[in-house]
C-alpha atoms as a PDB file:
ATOM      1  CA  UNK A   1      85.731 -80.138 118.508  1.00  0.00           C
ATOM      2  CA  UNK A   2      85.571 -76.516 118.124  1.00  0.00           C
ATOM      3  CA  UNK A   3      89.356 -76.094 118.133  1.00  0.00           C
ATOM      4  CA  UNK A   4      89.619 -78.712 115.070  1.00  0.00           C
ATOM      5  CA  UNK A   5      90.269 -77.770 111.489  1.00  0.00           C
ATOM      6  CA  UNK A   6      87.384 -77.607 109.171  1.00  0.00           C
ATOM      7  CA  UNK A   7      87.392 -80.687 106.833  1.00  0.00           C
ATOM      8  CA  UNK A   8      89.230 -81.267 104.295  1.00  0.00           C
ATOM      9  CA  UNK A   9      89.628 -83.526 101.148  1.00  0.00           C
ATOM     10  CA  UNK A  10      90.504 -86.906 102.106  1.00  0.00           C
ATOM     11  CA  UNK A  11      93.632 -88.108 100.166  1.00  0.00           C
ATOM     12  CA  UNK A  12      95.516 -91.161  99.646  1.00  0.00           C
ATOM     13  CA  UNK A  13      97.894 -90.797 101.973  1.00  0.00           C
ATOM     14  CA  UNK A  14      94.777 -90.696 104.563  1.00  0.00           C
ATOM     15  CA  UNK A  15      93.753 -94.287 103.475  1.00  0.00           C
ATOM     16  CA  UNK A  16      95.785 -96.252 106.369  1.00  0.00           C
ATOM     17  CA  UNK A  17      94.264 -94.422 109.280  1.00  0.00           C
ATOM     18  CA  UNK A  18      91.025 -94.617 107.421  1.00  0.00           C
ATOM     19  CA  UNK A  19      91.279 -97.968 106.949  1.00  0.00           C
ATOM     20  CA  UNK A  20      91.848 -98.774 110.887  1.00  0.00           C
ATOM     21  CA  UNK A  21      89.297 -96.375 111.953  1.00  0.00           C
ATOM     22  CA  UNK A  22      86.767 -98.670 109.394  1.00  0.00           C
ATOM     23  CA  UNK A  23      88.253-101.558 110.828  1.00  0.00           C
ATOM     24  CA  UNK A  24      87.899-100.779 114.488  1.00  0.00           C
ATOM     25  CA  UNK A  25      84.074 -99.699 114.575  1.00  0.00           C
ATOM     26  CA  UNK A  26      82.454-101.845 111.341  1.00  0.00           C
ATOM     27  CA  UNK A  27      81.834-105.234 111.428  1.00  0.00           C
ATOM     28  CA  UNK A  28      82.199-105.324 107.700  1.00  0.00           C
ATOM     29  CA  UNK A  29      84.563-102.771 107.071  1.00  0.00           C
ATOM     30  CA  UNK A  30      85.976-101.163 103.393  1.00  0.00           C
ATOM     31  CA  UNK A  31      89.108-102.878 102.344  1.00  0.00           C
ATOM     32  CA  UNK A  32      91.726-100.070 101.237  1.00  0.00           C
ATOM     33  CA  UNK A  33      91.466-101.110  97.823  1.00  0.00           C
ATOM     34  CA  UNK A  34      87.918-100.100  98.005  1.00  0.00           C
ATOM     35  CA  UNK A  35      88.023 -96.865  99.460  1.00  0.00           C
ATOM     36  CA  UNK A  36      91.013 -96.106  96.451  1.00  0.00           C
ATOM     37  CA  UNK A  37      88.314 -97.499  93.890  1.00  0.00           C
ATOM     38  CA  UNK A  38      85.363 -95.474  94.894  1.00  0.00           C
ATOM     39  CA  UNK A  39      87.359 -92.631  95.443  1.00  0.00           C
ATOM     40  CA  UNK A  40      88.756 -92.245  92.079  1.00  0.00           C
ATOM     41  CA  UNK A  41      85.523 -91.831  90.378  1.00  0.00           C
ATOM     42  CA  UNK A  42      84.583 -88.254  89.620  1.00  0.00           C
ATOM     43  CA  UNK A  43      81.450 -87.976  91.104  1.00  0.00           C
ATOM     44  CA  UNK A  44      82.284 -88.989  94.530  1.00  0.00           C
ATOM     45  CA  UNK A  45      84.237 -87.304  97.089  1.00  0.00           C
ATOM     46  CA  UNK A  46      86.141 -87.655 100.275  1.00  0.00           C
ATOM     47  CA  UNK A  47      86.074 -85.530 103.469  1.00  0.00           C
ATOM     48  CA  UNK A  48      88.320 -86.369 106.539  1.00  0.00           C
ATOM     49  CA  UNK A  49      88.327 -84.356 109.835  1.00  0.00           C
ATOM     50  CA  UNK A  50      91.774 -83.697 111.872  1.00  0.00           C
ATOM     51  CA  UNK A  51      91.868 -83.610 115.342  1.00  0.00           C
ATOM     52  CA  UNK A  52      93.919 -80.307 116.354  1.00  0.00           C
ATOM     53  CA  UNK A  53      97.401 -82.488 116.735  1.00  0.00           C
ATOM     54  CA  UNK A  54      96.935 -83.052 113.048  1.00  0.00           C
ATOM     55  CA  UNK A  55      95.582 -86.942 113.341  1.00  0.00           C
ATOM     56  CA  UNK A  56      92.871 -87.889 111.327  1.00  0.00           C
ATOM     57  CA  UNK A  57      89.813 -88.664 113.796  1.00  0.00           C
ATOM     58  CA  UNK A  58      86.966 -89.123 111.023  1.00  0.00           C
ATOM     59  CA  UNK A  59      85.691 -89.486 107.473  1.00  0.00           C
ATOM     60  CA  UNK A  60      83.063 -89.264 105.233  1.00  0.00           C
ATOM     61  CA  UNK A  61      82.291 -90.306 101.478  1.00  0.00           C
ATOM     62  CA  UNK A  62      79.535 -89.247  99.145  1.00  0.00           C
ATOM     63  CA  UNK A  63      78.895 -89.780  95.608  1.00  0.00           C
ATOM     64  CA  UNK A  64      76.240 -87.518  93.369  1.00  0.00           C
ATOM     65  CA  UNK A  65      74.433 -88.863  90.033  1.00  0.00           C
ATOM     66  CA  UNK A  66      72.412 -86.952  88.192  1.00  0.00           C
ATOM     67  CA  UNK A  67      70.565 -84.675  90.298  1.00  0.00           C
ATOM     68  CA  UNK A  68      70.959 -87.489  93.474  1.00  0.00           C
ATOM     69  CA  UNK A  69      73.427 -87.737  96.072  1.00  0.00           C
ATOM     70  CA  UNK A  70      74.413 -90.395  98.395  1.00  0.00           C
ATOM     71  CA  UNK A  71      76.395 -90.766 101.774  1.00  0.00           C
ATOM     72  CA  UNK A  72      78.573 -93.940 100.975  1.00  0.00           C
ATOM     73  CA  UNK A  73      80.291 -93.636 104.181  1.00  0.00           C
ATOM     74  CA  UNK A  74      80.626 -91.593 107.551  1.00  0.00           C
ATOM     75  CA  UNK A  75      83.232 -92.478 110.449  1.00  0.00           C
ATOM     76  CA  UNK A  76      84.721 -91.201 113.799  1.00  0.00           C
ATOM     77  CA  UNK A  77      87.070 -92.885 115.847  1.00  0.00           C
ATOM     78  CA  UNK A  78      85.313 -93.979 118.415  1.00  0.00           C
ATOM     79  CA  UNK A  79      87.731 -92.289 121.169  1.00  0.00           C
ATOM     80  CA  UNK A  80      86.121 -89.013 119.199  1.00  0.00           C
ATOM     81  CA  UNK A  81      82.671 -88.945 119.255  1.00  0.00           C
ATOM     82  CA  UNK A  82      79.740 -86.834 120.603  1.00  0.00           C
ATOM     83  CA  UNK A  83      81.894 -83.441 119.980  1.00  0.00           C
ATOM     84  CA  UNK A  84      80.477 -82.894 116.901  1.00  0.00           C
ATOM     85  CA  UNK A  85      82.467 -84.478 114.265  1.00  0.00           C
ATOM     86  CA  UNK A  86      80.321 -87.095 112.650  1.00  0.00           C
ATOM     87  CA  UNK A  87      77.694 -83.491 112.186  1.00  0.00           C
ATOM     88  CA  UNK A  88      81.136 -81.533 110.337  1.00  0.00           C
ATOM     89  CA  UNK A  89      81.591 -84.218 108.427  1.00  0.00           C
ATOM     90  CA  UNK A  90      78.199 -84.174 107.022  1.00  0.00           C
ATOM     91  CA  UNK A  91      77.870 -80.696 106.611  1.00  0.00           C
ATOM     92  CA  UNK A  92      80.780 -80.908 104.369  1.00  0.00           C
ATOM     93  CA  UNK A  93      79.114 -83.706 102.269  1.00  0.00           C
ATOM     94  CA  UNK A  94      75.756 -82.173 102.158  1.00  0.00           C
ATOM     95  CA  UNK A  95      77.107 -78.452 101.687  1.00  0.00           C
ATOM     96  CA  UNK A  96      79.369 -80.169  98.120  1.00  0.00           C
ATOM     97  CA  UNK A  97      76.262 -82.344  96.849  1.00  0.00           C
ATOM     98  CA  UNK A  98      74.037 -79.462  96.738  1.00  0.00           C
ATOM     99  CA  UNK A  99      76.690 -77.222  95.048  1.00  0.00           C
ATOM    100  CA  UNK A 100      76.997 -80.180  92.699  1.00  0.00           C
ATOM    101  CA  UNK A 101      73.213 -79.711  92.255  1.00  0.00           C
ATOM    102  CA  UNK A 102      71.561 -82.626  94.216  1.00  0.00           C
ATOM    103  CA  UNK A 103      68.074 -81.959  95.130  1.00  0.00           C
ATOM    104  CA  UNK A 104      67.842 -84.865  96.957  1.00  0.00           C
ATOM    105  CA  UNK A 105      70.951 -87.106  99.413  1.00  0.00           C
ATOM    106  CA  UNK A 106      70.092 -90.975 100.104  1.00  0.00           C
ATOM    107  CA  UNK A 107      71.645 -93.117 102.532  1.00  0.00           C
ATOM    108  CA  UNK A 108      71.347 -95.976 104.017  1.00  0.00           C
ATOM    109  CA  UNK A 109      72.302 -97.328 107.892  1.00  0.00           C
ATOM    110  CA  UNK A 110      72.167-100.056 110.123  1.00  0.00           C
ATOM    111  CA  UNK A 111      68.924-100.477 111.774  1.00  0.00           C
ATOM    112  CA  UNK A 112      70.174-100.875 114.906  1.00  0.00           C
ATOM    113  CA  UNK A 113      72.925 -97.912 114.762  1.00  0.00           C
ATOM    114  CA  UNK A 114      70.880 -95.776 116.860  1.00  0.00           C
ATOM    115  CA  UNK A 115      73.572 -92.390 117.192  1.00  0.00           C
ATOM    116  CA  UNK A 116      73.881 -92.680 113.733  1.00  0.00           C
ATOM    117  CA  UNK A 117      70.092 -92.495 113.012  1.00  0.00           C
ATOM    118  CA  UNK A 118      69.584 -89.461 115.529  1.00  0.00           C
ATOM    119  CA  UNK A 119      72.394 -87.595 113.309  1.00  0.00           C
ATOM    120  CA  UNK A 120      70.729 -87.541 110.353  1.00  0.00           C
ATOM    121  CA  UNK A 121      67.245 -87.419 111.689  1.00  0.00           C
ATOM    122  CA  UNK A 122      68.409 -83.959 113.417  1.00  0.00           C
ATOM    123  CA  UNK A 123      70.057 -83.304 110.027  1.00  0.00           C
ATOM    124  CA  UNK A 124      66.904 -83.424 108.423  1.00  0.00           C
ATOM    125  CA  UNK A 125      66.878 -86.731 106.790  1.00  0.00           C
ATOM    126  CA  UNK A 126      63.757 -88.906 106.549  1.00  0.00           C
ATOM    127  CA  UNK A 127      62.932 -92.580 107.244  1.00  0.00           C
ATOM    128  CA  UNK A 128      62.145 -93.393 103.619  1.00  0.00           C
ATOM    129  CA  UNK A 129      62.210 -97.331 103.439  1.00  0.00           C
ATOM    130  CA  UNK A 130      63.640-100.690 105.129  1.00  0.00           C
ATOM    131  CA  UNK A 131      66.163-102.918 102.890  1.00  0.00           C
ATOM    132  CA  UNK A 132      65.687-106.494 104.416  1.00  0.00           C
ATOM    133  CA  UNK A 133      68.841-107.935 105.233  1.00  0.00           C
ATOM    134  CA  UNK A 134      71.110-105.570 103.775  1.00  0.00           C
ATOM    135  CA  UNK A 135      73.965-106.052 105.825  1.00  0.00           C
ATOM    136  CA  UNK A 136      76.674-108.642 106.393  1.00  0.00           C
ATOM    137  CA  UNK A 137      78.730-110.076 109.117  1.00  0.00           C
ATOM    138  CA  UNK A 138      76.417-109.853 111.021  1.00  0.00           C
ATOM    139  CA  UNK A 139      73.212-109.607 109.223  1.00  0.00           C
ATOM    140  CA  UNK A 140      71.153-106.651 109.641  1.00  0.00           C
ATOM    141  CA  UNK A 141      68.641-104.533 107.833  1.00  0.00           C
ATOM    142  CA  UNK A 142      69.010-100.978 106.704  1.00  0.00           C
ATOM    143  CA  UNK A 143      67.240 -98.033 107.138  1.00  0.00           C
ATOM    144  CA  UNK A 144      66.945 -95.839 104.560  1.00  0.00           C
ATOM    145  CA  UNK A 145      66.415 -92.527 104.241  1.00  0.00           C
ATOM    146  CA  UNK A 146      66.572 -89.800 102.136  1.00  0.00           C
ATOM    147  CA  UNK A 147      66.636 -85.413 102.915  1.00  0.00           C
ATOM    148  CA  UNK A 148      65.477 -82.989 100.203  1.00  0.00           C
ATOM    149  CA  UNK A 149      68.127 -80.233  99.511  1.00  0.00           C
ATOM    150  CA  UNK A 150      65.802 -76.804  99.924  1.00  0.00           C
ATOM    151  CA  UNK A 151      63.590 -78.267 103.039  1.00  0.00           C
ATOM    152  CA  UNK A 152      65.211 -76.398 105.482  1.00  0.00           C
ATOM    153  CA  UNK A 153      67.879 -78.981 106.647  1.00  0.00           C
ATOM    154  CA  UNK A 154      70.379 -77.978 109.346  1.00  0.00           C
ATOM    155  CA  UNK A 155      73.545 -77.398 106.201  1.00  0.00           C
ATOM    156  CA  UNK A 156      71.545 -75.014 104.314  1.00  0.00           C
END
């Protein structure tokens, strides 16, 4: 992924390859309509990564309130991952929500999502709670977990 272009804002016209990307690794994926809804609010923005032929390979959401931000969503095509993209992507959100002036980022994940969990372990984030049953289609509890901006995370 080195060759890649850095992330950039997602747009609307990213929104049908984001949608099949959600669609092909969820199992209770965004509808477009969503992803337009959440990302017309002001306090949350998009990232999406570009493979080097210019096709979107990955995305990632986050939201701040207050002095809190959240990861709403994080994505890689499947055919792209383990060179680094899912980490870009999150750089890019945690690198805005701290200019934004979070102090702390929240998340939550599937339990079982185990590649997803090592990311943001390695990223600094901390097991923080369990949410029973959190997930749908097919039923699943969340992890969730939390990283202080300032604790020496890798973005900083």
């Amino acid at each position: 992924m080195p060759d890649s272009p850095a992330p950039r804002p997602l747009v609307d016209g990213d929104l049908g390859r984001v949608v099949a990307i959600e669609r092909a690794i969820f199992p209770d994926p965004w509808s477009r309509t969503a992803f337009a809804h959440t990302l017309a609010r002001p306090t949350v923005r998009g990232f999406a990564l570009d493979a080097p032929s210019g096709q979107l390979i990955g995305y990632g959401i986050c939201s701040r309130a207050a002095d809190e931000g959240e990861i709403l969503n994080l994505a890689v095509d499947p055919a792209e991952r383990r060179q680094g993209a899912g980490q870009r992507l999150l750089v890019a959100m945690l690198d805005w929500l701290a200019a934004e002036g979070a102090r702390e980022v929240f998340l939550e994940v599937r339990a079982s999502n185990v590649p997803a969990i090592a990311l943001y372990t390695a990223s600094g984030f901390r097991r923080l709670g369990l949410r029973k049953g959190y997930y749908t289609g097919p039923r699943e509890d969340a992890l969730t977990m939390v990283l202080e901006v300032g604790s020496g995370h890798a973005f900083e």
